[in-house]
C-alpha atoms as a PDB file:
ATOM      1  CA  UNK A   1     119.757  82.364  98.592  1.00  0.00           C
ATOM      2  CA  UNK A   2     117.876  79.701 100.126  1.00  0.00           C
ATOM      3  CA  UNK A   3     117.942  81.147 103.068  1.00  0.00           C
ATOM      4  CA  UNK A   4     117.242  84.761 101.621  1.00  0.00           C
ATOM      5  CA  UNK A   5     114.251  82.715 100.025  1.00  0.00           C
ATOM      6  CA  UNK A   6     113.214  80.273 103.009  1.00  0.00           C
ATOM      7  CA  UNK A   7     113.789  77.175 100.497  1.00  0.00           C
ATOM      8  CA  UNK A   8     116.154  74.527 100.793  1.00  0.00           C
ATOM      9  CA  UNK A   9     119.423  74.615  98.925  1.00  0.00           C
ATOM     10  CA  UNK A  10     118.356  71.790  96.582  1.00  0.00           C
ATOM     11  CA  UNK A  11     114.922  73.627  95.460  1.00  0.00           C
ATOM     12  CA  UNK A  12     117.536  76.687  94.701  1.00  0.00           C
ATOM     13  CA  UNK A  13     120.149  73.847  92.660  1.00  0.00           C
ATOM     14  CA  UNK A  14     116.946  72.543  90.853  1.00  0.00           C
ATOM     15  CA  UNK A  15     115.576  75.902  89.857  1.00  0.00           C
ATOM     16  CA  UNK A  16     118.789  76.474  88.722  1.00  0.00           C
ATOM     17  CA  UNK A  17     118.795  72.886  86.059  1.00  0.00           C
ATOM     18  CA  UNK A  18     114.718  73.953  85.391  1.00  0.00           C
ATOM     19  CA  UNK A  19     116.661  77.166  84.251  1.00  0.00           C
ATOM     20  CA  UNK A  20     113.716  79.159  86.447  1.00  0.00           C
ATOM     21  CA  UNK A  21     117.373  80.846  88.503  1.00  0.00           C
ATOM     22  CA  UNK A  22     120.140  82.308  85.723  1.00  0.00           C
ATOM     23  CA  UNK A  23     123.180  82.415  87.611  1.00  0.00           C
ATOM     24  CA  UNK A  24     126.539  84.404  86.770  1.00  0.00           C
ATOM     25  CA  UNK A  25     128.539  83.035  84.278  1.00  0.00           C
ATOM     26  CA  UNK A  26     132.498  82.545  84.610  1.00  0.00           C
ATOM     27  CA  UNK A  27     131.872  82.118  88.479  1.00  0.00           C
ATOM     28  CA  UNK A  28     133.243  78.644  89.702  1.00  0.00           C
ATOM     29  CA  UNK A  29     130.566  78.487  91.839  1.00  0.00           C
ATOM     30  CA  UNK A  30     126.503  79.400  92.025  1.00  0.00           C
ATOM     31  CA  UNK A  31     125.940  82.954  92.251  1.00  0.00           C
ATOM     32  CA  UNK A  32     123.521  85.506  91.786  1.00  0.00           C
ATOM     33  CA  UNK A  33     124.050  89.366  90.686  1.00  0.00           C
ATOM     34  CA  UNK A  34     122.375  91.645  93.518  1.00  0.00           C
ATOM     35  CA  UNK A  35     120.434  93.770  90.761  1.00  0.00           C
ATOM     36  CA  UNK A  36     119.162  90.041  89.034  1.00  0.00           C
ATOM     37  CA  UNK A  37     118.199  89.349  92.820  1.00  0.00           C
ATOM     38  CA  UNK A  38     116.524  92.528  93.300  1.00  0.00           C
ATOM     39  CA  UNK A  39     114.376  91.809  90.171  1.00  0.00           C
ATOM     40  CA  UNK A  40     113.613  88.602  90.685  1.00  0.00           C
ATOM     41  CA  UNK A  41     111.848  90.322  94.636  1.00  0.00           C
ATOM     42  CA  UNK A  42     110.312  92.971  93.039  1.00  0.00           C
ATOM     43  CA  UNK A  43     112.677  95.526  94.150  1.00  0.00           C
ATOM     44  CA  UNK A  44     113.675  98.730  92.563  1.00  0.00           C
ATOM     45  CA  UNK A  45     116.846  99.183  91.613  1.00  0.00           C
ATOM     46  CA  UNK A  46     117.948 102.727  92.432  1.00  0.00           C
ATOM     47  CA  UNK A  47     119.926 103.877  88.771  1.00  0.00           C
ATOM     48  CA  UNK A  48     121.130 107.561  90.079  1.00  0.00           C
ATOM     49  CA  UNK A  49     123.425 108.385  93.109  1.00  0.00           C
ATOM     50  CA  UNK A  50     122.732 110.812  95.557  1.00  0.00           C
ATOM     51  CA  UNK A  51     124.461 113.708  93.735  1.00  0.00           C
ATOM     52  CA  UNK A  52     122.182 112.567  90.314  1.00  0.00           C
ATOM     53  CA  UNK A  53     119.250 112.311  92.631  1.00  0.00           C
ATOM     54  CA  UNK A  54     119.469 116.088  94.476  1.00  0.00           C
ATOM     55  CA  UNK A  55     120.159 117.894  90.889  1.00  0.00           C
ATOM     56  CA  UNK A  56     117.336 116.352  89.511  1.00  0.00           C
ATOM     57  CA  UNK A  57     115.466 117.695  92.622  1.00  0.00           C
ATOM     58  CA  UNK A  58     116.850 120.581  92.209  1.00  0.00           C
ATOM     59  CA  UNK A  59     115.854 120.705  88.412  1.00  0.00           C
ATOM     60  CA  UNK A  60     112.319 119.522  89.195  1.00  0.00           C
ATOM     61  CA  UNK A  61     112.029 122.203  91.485  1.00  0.00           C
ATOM     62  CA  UNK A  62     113.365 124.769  88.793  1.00  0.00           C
ATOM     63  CA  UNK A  63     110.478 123.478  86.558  1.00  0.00           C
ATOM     64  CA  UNK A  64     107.504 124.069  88.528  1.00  0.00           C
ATOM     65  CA  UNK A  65     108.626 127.452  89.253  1.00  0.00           C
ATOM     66  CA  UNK A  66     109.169 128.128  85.862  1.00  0.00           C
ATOM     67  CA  UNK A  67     105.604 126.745  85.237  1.00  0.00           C
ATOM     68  CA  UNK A  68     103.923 128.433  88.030  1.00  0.00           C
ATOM     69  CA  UNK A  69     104.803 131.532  86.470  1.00  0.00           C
ATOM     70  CA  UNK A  70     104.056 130.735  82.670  1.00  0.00           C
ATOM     71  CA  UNK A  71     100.539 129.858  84.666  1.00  0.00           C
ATOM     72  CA  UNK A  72     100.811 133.368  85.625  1.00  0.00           C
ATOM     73  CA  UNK A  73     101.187 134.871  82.672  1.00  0.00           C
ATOM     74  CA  UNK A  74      98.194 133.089  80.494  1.00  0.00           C
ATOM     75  CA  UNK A  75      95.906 134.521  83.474  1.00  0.00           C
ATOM     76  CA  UNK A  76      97.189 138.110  83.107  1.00  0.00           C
ATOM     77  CA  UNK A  77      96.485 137.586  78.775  1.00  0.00           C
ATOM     78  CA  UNK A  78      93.155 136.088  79.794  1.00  0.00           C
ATOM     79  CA  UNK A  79      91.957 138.808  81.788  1.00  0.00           C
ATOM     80  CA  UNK A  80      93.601 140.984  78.467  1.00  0.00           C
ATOM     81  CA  UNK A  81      91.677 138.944  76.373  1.00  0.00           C
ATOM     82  CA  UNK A  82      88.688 139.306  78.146  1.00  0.00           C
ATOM     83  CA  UNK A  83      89.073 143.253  78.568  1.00  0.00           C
ATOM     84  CA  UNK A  84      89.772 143.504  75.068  1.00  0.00           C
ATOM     85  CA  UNK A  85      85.896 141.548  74.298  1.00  0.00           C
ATOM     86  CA  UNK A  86      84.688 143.603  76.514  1.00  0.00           C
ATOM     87  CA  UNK A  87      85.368 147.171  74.800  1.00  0.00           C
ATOM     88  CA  UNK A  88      84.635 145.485  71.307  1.00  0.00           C
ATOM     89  CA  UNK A  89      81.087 144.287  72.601  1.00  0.00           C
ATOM     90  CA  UNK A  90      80.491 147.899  73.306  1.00  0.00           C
END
């Protein structure tokens, strides 16, 4: 981590005593968990594998479709709607 960090390893022990640095518990020695790591950067932590990530893609896509053509459909009862005015204002 220091290293990683560009700190010296007693700045990462000390942070560690300040309690600033949690590290892993049941571990003889110092260490970090990659996500707690990751967190502690400002990194996202991907949650979803590949195959997660491509059906939600593919679900996503499924969804605008599906809205594209529910937009559809409120223009075609607009123009009805507006037809409809038309022969009552008559």
């Amino acid at each position: 981590m220091a290293d990683r960090w560009k700190v010296t390893e007693r700045t990462i022990r000390k942070w560690i005593a300040e309690n600033k640095l949690s590290i892993c518990k049941d571990v003889p020695v110092p260490r970090f968990s990659e996500s707690y790591i990751q967190k502690l950067e400002g990194t996202e932590i991907d949650k979803y594998s590949i195959l997660e990530f491509k059906r939600l893609q593919k679900e996503l896509e499924s969804i605008k479709e599906e809205n594209k053509q529910l937009k559809e459909i409120l223009r075609e009862y607009q123009v009805i709607g507006s037809k409809s005015l038309s022969y009552l204002v008559k």
